[in-house]
N, C-alpha and C. Protein backbone atom coordinates (compact mmCIF):
# COMPACT_ATOMS: atom_id res chain seq x y z
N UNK A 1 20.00 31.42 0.98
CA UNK A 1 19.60 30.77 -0.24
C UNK A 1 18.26 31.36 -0.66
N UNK A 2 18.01 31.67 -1.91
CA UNK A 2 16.92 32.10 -2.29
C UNK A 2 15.47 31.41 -2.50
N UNK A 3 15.10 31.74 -2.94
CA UNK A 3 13.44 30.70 -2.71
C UNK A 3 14.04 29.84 -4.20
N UNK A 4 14.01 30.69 -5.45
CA UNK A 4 14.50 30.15 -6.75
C UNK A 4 15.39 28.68 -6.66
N UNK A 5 16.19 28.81 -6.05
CA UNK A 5 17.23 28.31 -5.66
C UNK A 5 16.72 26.64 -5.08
N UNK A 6 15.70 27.31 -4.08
CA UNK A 6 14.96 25.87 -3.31
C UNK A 6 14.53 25.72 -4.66
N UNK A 7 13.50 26.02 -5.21
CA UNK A 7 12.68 25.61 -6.07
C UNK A 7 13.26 25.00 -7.41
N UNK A 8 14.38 24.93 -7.53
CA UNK A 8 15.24 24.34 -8.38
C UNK A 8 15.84 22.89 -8.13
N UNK A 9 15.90 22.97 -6.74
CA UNK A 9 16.37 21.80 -5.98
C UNK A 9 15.73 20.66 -5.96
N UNK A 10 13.88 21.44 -5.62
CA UNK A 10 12.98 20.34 -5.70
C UNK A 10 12.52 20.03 -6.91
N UNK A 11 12.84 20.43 -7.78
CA UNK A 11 12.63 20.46 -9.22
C UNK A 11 13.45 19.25 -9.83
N UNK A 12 14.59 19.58 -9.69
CA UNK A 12 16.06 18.17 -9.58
C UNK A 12 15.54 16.94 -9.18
N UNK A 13 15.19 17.30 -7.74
CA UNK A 13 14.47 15.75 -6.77
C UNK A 13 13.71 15.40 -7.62
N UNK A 14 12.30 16.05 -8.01
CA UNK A 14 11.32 15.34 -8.58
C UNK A 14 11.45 14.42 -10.02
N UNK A 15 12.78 15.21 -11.11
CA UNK A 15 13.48 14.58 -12.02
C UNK A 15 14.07 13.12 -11.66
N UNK A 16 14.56 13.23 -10.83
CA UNK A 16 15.68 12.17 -10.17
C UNK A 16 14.84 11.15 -9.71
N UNK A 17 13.78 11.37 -9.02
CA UNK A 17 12.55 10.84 -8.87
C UNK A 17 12.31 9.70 -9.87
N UNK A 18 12.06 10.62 -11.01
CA UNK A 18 10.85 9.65 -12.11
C UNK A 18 12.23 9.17 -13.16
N UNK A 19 13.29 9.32 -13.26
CA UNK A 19 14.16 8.38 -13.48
C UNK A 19 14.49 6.77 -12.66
N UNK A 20 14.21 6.49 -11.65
CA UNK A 20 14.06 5.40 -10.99
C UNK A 20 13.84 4.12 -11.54
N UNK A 21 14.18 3.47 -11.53
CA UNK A 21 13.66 2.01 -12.20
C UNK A 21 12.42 1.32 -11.42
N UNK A 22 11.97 0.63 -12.33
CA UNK A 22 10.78 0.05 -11.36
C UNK A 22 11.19 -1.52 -11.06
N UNK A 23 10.36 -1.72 -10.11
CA UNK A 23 11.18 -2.99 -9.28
C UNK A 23 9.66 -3.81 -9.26
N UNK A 24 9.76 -4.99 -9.22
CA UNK A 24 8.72 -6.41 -9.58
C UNK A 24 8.73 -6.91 -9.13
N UNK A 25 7.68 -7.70 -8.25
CA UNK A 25 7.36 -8.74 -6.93
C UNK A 25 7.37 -9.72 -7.84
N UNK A 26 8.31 -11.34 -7.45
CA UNK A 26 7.75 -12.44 -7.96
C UNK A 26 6.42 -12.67 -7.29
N UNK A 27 5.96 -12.52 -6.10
CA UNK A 27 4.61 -13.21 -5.80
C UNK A 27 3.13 -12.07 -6.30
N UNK A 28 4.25 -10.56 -6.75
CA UNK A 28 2.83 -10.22 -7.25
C UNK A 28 1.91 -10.54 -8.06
N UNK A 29 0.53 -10.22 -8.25
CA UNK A 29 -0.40 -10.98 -9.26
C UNK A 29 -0.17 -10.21 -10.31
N UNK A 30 -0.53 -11.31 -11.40
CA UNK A 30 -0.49 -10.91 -12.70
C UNK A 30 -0.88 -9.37 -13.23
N UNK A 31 -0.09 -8.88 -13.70
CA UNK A 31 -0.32 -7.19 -14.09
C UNK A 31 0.27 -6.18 -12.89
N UNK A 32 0.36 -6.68 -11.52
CA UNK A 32 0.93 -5.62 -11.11
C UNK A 32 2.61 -6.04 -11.18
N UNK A 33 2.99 -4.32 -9.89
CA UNK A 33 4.07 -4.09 -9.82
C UNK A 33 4.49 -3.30 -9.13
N UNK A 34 5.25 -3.31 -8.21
CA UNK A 34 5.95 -2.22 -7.48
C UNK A 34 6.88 -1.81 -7.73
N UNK A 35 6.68 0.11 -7.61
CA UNK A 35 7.71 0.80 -8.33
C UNK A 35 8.47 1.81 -6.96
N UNK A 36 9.98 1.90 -7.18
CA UNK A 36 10.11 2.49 -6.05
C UNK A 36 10.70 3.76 -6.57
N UNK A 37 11.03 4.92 -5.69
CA UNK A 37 11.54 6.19 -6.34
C UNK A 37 12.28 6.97 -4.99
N UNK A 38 13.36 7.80 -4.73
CA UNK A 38 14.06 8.21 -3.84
C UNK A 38 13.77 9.80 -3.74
N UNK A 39 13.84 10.51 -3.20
CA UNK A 39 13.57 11.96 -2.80
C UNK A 39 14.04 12.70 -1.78
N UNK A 40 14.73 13.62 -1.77
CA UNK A 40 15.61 14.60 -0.96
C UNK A 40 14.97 15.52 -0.56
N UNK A 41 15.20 16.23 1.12
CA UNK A 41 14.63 17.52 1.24
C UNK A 41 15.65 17.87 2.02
N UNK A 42 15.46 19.11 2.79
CA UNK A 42 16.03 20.00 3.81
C UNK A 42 15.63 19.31 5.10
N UNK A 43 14.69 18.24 5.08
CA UNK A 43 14.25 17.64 6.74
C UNK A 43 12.99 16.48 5.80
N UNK A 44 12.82 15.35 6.81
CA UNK A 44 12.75 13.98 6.79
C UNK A 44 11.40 14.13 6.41
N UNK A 45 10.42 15.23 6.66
CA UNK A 45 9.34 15.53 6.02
C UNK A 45 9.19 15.94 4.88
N UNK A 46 10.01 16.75 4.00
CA UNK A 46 10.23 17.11 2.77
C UNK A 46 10.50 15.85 2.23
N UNK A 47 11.61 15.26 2.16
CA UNK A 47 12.11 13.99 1.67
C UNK A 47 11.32 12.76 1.46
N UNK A 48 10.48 12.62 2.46
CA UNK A 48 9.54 11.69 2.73
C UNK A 48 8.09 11.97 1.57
N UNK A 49 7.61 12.84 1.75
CA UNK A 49 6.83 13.23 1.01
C UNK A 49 7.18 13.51 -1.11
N UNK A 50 8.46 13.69 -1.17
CA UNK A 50 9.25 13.92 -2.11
C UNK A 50 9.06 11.94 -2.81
N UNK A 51 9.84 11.34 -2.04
CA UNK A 51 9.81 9.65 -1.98
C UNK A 51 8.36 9.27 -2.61
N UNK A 52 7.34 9.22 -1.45
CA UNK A 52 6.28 9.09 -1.70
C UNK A 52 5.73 9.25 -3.18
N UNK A 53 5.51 10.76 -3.21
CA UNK A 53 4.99 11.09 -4.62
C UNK A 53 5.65 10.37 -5.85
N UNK A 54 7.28 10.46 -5.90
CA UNK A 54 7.75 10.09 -6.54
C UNK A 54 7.33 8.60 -6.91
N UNK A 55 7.31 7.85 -6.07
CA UNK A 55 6.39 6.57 -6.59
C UNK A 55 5.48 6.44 -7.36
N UNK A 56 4.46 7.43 -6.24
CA UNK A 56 3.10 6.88 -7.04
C UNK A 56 3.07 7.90 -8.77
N UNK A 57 3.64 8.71 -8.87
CA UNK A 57 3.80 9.52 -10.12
C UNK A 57 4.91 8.08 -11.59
N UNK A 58 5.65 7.53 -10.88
CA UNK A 58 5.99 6.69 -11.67
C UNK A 58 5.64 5.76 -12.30
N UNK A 59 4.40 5.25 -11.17
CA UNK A 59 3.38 4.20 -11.47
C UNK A 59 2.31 4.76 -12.28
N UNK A 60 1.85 5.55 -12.48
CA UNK A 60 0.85 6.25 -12.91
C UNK A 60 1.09 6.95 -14.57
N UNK A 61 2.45 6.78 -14.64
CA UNK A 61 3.19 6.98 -15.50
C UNK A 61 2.95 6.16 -16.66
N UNK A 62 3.48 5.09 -15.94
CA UNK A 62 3.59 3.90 -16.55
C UNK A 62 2.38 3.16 -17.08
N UNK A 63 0.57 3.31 -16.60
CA UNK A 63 -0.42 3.26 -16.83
C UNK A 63 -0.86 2.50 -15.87
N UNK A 64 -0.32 2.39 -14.85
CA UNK A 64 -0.58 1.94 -13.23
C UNK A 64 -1.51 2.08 -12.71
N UNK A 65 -2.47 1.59 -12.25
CA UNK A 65 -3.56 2.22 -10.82
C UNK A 65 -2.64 2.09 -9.54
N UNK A 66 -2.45 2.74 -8.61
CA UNK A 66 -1.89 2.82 -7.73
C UNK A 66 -2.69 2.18 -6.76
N UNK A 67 -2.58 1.05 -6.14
CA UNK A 67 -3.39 0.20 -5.26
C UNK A 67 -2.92 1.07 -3.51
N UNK A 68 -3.90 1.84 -2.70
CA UNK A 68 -3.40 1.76 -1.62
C UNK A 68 -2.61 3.06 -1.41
N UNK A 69 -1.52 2.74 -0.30
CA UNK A 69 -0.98 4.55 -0.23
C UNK A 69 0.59 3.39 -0.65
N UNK A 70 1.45 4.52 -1.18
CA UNK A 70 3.05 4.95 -1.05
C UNK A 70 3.48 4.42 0.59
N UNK A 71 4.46 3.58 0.32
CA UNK A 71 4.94 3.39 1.67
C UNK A 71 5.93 3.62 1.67
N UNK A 72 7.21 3.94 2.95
CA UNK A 72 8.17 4.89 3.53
C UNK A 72 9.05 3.14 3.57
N UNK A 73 9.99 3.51 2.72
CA UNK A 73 11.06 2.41 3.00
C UNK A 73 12.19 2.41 3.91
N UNK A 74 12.60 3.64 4.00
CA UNK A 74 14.22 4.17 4.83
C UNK A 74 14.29 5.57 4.37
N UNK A 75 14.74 6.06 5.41
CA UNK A 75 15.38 7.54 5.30
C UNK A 75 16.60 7.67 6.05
N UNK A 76 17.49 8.37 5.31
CA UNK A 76 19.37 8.71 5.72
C UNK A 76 19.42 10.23 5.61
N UNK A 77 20.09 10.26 6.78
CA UNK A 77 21.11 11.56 6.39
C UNK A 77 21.83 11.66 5.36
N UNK A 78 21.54 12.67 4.66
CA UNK A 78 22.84 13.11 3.43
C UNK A 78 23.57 14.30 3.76
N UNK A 79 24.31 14.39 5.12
CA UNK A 79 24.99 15.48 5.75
C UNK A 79 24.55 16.81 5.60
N UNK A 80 25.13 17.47 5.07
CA UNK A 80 24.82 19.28 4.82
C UNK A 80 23.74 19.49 3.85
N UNK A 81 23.45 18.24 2.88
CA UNK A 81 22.49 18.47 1.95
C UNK A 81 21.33 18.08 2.21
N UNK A 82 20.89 17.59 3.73
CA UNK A 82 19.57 17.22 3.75
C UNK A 82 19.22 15.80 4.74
N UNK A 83 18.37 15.28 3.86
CA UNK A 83 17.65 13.98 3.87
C UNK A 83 17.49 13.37 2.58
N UNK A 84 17.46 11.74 2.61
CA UNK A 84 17.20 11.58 1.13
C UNK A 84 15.98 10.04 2.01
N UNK A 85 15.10 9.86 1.34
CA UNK A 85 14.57 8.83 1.33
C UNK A 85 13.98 7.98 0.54
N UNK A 86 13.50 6.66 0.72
CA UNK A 86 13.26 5.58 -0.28
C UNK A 86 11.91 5.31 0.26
N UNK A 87 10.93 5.10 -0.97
CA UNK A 87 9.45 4.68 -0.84
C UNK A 87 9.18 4.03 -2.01
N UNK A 88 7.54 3.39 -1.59
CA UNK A 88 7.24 2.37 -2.67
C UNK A 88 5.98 2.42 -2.99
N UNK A 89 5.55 2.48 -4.08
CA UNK A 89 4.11 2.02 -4.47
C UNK A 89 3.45 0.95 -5.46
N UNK A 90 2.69 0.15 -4.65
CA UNK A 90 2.10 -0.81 -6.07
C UNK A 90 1.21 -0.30 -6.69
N UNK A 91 1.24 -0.94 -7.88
CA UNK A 91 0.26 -0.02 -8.78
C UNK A 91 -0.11 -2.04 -9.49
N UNK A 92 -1.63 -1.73 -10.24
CA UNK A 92 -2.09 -2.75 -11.34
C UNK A 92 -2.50 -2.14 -12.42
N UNK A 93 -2.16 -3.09 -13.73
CA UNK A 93 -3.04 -2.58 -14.83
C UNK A 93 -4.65 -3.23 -14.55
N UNK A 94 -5.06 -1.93 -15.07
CA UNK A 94 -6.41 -2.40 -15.44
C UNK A 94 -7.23 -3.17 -16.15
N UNK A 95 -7.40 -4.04 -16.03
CA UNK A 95 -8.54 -4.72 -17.25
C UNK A 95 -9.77 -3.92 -18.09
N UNK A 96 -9.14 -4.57 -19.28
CA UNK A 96 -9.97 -3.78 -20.65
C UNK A 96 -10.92 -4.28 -20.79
């Protein structure tokens, strides 16, 4: 497989990524929110890190402060294609 090829792949992930829906704590405080996002690699470190970002890039998106780090929800085998994993980040709006 060519490098292009990878680099297309993770290109996909990171899309697939920031399509994600964002997900809402009833006990969170007013203005925040936790957003979660999924990410694929070739091994549980790619994927993981893929997850991660993908969060906090969604939140940040959205006009989020990202409170804290990205946390690691689950990671699966996706047979011949990898790893795929699930992570989370809270984020708050800011006060004006």
């Amino acid at each position: 497989m060519s490098i292009t090829m990878k680099s297309r792949g993770l290109a996909a992930v990171v899309a697939f990524a920031a399509l994600m829906p964002s997900v809402s704590h009833a006990a969170a405080p007013s203005g925040c929110k936790t957003f979660a996002a999924a990410g694929s690699g070739l091994n549980n470190s790619i994927a993981t890190v893929m997850a991660k970002q993908g969060a906090i890039n969604i939140a940040e998106a959205r006009g989020y402060s990202v409170q804290g780090e990205a946390k690691l929800i689950s990671c699966s085998s996706t047979g011949i294609f990898g790893t795929e994993c699930k992570a989370s980040a809270h984020g708050c709006k800011s006060a004006h």
